[in-house]
Protein backbone atom coordinates (compact mmCIF):
# COMPACT_ATOMS: atom_id res chain seq x y z
CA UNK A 1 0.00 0.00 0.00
CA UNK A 2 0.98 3.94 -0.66
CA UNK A 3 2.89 5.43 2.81
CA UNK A 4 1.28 6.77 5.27
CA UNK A 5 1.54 10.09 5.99
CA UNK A 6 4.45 11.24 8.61
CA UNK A 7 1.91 12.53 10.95
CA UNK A 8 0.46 9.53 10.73
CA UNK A 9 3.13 7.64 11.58
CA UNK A 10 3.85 10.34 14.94
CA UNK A 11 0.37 9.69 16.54
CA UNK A 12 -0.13 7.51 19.28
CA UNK A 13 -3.25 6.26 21.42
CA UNK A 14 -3.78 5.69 25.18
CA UNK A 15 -2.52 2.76 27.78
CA UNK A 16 -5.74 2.65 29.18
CA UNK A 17 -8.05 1.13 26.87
CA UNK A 18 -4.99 -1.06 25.53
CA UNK A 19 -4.69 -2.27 29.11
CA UNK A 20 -8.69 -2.40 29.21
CA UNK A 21 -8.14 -5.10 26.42
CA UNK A 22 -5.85 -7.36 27.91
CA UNK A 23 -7.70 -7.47 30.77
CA UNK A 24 -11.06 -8.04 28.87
CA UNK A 25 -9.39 -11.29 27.09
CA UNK A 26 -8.60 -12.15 30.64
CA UNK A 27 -12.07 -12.63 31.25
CA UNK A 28 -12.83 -14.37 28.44
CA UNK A 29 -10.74 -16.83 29.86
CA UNK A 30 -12.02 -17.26 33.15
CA UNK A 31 -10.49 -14.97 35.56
CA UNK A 32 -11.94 -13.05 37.60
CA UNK A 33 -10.28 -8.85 36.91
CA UNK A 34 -10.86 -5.64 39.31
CA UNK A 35 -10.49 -3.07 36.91
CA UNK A 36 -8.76 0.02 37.83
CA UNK A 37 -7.53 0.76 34.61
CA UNK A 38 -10.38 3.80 32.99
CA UNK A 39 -10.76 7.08 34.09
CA UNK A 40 -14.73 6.74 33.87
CA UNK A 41 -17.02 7.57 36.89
CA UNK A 42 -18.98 4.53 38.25
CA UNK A 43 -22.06 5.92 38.54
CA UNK A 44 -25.12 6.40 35.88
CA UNK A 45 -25.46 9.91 34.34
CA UNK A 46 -28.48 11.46 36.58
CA UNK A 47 -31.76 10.43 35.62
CA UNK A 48 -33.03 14.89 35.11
CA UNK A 49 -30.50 14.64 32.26
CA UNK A 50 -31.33 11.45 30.45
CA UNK A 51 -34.55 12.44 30.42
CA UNK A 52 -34.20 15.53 28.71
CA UNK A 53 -31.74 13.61 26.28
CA UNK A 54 -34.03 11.12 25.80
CA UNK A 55 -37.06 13.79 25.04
CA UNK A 56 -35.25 15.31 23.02
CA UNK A 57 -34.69 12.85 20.62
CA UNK A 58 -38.32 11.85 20.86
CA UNK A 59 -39.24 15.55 20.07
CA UNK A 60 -36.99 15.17 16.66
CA UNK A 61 -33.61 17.18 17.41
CA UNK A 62 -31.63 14.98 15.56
CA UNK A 63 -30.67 17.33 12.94
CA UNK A 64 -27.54 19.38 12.07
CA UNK A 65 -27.20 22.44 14.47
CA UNK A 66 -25.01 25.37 14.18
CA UNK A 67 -21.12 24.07 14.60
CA UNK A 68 -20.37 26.26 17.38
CA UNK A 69 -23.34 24.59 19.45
CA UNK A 70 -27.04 25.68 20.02
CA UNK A 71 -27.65 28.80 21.61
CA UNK A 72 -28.73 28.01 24.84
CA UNK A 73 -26.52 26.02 25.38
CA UNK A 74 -23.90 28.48 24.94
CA UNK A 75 -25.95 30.71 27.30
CA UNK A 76 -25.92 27.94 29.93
CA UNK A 77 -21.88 27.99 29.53
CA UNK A 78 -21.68 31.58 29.71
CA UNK A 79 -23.97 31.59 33.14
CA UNK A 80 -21.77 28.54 33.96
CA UNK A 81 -18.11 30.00 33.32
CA UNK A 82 -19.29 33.55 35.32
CA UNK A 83 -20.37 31.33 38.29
CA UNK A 84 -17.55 29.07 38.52
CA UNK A 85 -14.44 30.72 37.15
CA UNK A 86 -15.84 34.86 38.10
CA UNK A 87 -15.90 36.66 34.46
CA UNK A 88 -18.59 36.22 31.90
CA UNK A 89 -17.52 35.43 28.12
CA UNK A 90 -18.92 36.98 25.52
CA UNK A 91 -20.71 34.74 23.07
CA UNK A 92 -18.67 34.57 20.51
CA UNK A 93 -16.14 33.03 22.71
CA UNK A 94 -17.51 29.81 23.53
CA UNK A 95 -17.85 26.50 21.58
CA UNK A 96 -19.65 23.04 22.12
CA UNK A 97 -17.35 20.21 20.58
CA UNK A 98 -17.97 16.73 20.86
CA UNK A 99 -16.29 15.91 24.21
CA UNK A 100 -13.20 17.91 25.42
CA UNK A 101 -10.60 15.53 23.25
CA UNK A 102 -11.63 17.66 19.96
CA UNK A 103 -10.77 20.81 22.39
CA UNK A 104 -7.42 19.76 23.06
CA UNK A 105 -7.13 18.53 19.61
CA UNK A 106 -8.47 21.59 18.00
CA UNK A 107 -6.94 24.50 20.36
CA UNK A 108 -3.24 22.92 19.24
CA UNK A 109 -4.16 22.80 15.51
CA UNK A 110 -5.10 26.31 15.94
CA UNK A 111 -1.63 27.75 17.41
CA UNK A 112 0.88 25.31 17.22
CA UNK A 113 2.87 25.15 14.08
CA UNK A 114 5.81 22.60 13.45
CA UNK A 115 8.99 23.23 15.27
CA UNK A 116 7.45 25.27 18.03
CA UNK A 117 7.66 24.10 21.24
CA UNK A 118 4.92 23.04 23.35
CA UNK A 119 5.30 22.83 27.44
CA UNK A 120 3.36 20.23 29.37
CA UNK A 121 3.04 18.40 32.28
CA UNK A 122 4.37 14.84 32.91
CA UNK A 123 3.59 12.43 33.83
CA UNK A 124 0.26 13.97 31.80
CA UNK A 125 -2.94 13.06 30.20
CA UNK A 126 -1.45 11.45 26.51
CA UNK A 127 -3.57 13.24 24.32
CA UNK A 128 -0.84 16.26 25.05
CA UNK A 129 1.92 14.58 23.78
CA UNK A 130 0.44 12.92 20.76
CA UNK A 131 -1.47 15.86 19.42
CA UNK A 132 2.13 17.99 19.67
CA UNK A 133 3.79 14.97 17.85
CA UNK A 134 1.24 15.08 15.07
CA UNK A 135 1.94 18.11 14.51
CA UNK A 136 5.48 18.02 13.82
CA UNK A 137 6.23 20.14 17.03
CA UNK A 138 8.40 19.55 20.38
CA UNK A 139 7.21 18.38 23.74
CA UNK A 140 8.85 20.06 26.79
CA UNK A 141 8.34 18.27 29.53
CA UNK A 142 7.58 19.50 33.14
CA UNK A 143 7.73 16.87 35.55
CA UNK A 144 5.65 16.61 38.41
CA UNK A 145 7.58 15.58 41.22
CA UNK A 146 5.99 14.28 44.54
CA UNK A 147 7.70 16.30 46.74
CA UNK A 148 5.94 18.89 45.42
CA UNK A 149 2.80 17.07 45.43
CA UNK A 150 2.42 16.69 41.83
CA UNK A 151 1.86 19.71 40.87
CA UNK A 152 3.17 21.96 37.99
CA UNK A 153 5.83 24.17 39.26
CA UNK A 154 5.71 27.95 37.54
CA UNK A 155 9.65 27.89 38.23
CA UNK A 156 10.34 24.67 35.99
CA UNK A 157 8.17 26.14 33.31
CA UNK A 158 10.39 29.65 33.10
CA UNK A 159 13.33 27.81 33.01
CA UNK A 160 11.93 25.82 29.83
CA UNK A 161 10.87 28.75 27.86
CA UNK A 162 12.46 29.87 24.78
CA UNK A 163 12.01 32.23 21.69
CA UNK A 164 10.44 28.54 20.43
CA UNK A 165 7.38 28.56 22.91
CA UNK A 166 4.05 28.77 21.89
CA UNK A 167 2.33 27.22 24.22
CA UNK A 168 1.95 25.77 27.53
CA UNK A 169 -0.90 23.26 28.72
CA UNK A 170 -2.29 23.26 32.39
CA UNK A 171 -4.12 20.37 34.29
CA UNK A 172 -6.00 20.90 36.81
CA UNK A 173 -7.50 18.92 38.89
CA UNK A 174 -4.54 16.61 36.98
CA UNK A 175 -4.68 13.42 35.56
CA UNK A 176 -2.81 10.91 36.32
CA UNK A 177 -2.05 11.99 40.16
CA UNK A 178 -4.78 13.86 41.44
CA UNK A 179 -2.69 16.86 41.84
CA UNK A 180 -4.67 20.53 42.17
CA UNK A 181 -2.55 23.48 41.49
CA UNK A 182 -2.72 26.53 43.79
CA UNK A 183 -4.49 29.76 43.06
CA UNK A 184 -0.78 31.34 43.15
CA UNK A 185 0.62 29.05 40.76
CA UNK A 186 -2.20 29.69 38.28
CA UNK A 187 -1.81 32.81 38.19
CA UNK A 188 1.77 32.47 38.12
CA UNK A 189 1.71 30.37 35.03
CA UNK A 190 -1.09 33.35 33.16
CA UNK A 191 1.64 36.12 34.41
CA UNK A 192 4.74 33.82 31.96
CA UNK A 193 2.92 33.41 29.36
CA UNK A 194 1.48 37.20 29.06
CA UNK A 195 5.53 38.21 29.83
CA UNK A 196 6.44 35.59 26.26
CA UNK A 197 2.92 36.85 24.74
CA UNK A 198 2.77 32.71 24.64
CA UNK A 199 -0.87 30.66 24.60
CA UNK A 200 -1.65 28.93 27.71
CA UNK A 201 -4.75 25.47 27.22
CA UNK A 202 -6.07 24.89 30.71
CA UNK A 203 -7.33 21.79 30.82
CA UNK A 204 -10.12 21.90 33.54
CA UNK A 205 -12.43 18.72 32.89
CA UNK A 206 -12.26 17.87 36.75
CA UNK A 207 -12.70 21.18 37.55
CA UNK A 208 -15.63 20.40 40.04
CA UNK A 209 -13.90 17.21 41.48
CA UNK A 210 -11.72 18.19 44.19
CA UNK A 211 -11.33 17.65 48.14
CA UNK A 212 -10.08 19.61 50.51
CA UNK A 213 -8.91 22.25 48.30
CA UNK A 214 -10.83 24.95 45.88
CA UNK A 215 -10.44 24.70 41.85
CA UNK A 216 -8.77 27.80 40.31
CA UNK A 217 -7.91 28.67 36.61
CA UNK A 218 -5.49 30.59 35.01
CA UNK A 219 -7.94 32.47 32.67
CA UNK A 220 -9.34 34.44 35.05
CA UNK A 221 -6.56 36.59 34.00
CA UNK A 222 -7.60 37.59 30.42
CA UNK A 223 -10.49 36.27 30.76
CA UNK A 224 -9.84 33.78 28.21
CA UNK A 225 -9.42 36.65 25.15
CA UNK A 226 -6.32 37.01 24.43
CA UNK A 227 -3.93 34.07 24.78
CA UNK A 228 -5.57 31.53 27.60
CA UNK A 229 -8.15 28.76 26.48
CA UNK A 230 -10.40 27.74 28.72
CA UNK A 231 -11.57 23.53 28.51
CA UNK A 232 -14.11 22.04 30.20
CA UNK A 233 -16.84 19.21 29.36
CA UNK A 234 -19.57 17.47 31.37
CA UNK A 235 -18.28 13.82 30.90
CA UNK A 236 -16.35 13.71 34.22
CA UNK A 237 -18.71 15.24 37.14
CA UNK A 238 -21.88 14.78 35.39
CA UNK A 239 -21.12 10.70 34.75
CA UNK A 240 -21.57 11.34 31.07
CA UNK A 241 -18.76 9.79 29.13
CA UNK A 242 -20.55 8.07 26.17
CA UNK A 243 -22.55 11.39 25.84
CA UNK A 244 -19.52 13.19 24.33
CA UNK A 245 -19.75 16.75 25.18
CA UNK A 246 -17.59 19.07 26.07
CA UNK A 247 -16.84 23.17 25.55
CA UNK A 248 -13.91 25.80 24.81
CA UNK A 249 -13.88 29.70 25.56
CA UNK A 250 -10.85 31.08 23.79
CA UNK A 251 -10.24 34.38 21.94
CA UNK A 252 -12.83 35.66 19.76
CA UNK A 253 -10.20 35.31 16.79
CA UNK A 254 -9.63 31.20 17.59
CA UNK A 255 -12.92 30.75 18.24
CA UNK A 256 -13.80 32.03 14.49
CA UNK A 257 -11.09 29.00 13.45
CA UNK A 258 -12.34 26.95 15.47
CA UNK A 259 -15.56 27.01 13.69
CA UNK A 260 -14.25 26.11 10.74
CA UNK A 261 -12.12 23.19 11.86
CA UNK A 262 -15.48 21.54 13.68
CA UNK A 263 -17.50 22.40 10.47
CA UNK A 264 -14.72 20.33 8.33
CA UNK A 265 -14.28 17.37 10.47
CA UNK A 266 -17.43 16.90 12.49
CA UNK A 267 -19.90 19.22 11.32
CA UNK A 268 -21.59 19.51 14.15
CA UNK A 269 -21.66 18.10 18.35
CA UNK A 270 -25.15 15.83 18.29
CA UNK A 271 -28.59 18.54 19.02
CA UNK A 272 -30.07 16.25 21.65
CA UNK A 273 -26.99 15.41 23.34
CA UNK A 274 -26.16 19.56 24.03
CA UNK A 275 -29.95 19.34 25.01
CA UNK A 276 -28.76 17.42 27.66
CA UNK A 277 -26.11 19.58 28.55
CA UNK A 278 -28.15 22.68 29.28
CA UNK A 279 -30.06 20.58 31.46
CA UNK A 280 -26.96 19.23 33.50
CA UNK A 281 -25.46 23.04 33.36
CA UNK A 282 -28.92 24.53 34.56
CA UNK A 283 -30.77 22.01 36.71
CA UNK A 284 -30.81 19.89 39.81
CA UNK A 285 -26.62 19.90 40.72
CA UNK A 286 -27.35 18.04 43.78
CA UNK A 287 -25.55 14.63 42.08
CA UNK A 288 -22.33 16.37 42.36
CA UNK A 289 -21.75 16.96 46.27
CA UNK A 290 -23.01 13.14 47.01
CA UNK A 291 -20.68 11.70 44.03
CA UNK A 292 -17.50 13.76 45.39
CA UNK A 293 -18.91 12.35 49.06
CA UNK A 294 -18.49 8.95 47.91
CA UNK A 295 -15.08 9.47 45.79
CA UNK A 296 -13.88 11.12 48.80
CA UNK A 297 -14.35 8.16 51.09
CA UNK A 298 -13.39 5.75 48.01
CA UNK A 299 -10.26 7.82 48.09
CA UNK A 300 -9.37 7.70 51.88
CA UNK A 301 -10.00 3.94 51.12
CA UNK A 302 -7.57 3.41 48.44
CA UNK A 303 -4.56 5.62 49.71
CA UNK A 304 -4.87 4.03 53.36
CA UNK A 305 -4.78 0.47 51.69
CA UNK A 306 -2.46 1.00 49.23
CA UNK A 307 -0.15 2.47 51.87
CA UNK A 308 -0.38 -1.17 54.11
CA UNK A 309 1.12 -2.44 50.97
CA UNK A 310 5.14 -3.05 50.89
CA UNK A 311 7.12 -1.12 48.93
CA UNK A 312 4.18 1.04 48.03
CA UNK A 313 3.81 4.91 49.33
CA UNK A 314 0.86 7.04 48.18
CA UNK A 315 0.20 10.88 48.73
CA UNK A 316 -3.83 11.66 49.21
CA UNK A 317 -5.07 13.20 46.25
CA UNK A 318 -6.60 16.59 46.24
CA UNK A 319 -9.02 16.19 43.19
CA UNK A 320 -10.65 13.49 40.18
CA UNK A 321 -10.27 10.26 41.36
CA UNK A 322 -7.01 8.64 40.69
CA UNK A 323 -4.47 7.55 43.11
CA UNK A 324 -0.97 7.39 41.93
CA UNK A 325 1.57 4.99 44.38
CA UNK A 326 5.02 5.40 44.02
CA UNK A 327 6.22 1.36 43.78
CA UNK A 328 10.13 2.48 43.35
CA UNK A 329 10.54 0.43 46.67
CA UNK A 330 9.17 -2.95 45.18
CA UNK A 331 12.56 -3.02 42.68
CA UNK A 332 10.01 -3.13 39.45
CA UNK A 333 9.52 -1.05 36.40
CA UNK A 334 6.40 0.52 36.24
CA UNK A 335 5.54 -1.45 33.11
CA UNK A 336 6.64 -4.68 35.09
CA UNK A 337 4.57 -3.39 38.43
CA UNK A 338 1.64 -3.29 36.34
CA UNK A 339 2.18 -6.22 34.65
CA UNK A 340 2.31 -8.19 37.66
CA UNK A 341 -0.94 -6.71 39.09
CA UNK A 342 -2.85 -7.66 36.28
CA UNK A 343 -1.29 -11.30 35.67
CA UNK A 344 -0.92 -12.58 39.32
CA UNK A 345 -3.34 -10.48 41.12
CA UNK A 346 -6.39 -9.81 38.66
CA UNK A 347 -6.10 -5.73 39.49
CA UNK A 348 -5.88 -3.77 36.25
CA UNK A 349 -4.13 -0.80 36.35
CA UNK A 350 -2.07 1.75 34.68
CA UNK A 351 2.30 2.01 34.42
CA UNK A 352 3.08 5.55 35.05
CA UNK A 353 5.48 5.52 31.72
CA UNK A 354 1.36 5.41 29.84
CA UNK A 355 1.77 9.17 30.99
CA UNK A 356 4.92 9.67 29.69
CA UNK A 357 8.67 9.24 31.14
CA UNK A 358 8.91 11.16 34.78
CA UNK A 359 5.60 8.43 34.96
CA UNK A 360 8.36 5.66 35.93
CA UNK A 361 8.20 4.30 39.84
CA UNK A 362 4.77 4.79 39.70
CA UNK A 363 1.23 3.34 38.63
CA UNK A 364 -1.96 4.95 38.58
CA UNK A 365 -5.53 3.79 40.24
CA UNK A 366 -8.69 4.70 39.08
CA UNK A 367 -10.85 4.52 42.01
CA UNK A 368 -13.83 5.04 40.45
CA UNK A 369 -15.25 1.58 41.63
CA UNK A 370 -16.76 0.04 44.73
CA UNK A 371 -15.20 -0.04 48.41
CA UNK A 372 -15.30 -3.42 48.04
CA UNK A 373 -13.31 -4.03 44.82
CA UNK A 374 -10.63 -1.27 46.45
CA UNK A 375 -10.76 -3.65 49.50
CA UNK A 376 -10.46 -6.84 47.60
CA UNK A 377 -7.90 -5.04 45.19
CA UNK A 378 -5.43 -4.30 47.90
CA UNK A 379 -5.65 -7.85 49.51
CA UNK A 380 -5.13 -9.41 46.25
CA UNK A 381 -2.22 -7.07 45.84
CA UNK A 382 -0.33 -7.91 49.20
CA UNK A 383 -0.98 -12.00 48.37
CA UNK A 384 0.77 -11.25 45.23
CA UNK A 385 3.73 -10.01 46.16
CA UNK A 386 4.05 -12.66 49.07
């Protein structure tokens, strides 16, 4: 066959649902798996929400709709953003996409160019690295040490920024170790890139899921119109992952090319699905304080038992709902660590290399499952390594 192109050849997909499928043919064959291994809430979207999804398609939106998103649902995003993050964006600065991948995805297509240099976090969510890749440009990498609890450091990024910078991309609440950046460091990070006149993403998709801490984003500083995008979707708190649905606010000038890139490669994000969305934006929120009650005691649950385990250590995360033990202490790769939870103890999780290199000594835990399975996880663990 004819080659493929080079960017092609530079993309690459995610550990999790490649670990998902060795632990499905597991299954197959008889044994019994925990699954720790997606970064999917456990819980049914809310029933005020399917309803009005539901209705909707009964009531015939299933046509094309404008490829920015519907109108009120914009509105509701608008109202949303001024509640949550303190300024209200114009119109013209928000659009729906199809889940918050396309928004990652689409935000770099819009400013990156190859050979620029894009700063993000690692270990980090993969879609980062691959989407830089793709497009011919370099990853800097910022790692996230535990010391400092994970979280991006505004110091490592200054020292990493050239005349090549374009861009820098922000987590938080982070994923893969839970980490939740401080309202100083935010608007640390907003102050370096308005010094370089550099774009900052913020990646903010757990933005509601956090403990004993507050969420903060760095756009509050431009208010998301001059070089800050702001990301957020409703798959996370709202336990809608198969919905796909997610939304940007960025400049009024990306936004207009950001049109244009949904219009050519999805048309449009489904009517009655953004339906759906208005009605988790504007209606009963009460779902979200008793789901972060239960992750919150799932999460005490995890790090205490993971921490009875030798050779394993594991800080308390401050937001989403992974865990991420450092394992340097049981003298395995991460790859190997993993490995050997899945194959001897029937726990599926994730090597901290999936999230790139500064990943190694450490695996991640989604704990987005029963108190039982994270009880019966970190037995079968300990009998493992005995």
């Amino acid at each position: 066959m004819p080659e493929l192109s080079k960017g092609a050849n530079r993309i690459y997909g995610e550990a999790a649902f490649e670990v998902l499928a060795k632990a499905q043919e597991l299954e197959r064959k008889g044994k019994n798996i925990l699954h720790f291994e997606i970064g999917e809430p456990d819980m049914e979207t809310p029933i005020n929400i399917a309803k009005v999804g539901v209705q909707a398609i009964y009531d015939y939106k299933t046509h094309y709709t404008p490829s920015i998103g519907i109108l009120d649902l914009r509105k509701a995003v608008q109202d949303e953003v001024e509640k949550t993050r303190g300024y209200r964006p114009d119109l013209k600065q928000i659009v729906i996409t199809p889940g918050l991948k396309p928004g990652i995805f689409f935000s770099m297509l819009a400013v990156v160019n190859p050979s620029d240099e894009v700063i993000c976090p690692d270990p980090g969510y993969p879609t980062y690295g691959s989407t830089t890749l793709y497009l011919g440009a370099k990853q800097i990498m910022i790692p996230l040490l535990e010391e400092n609890e994970f979280r991006m450091s505004p110091d490592d990024i200054k020292k990493k920024i050239t005349h090549k910078t374009k861009l820098i991309i922000v987590n938080s609440p982070q994923n893969p170790t839970g980490s939740v950046m401080t309202q100083s460091e935010l608007d640390e990070v907003a102050e370096i890139a308005e010094e370089h006149n550099i774009f900052v993403v913020s990646d903010e998709i757990y933005s509601k899921m956090t403990y004993e801490t507050d969420h903060f984003s760095p756009t509050t500083r431009d208010e998301a119109k001059e070089r800050t995008v702001l990301l957020d979707g409703f798959s996370k708190y709202y336990a809608m992952t198969g919905w796909r649905l997610g939304y940007m606010v960025s400049p009024v000038k990306m936004a207009e090319r950001l049109k244009d890139f949904l219009v050519t490669s999805i048309s449009c994000t489904a009517d009655f699905t953004q339906r759906a969305g208005v009605e988790a934006l504007t209606g009963d929120q009460s779902f979200i304080p008793m789901m972060m009650k239960r992750f919150k005691e799932k999460r005490d649950r995890i790090v205490k038992g993971l921490n009875t385990i030798p050779g394993f250590k594991c800080l308390s995360p401050q937001g989403a709902f992974y865990a991420f033990p450092n394992i340097k202490k049981t003298d395995m790769t991460s790859q190997e660590c993993a490995d050997h939870l899945l194959y001897n103890a029937g726990v599926a999780v994730l090597p901290g290399t999936a999230f790139g290199p500064y990943g190694e000594g450490y695996i991640r835990f989604s704990y987005a499952t029963t108190l039982e399975n994270i009880d019966a996880a970190v037995e079968r663990i300990k009998k493992s390594f005995k």
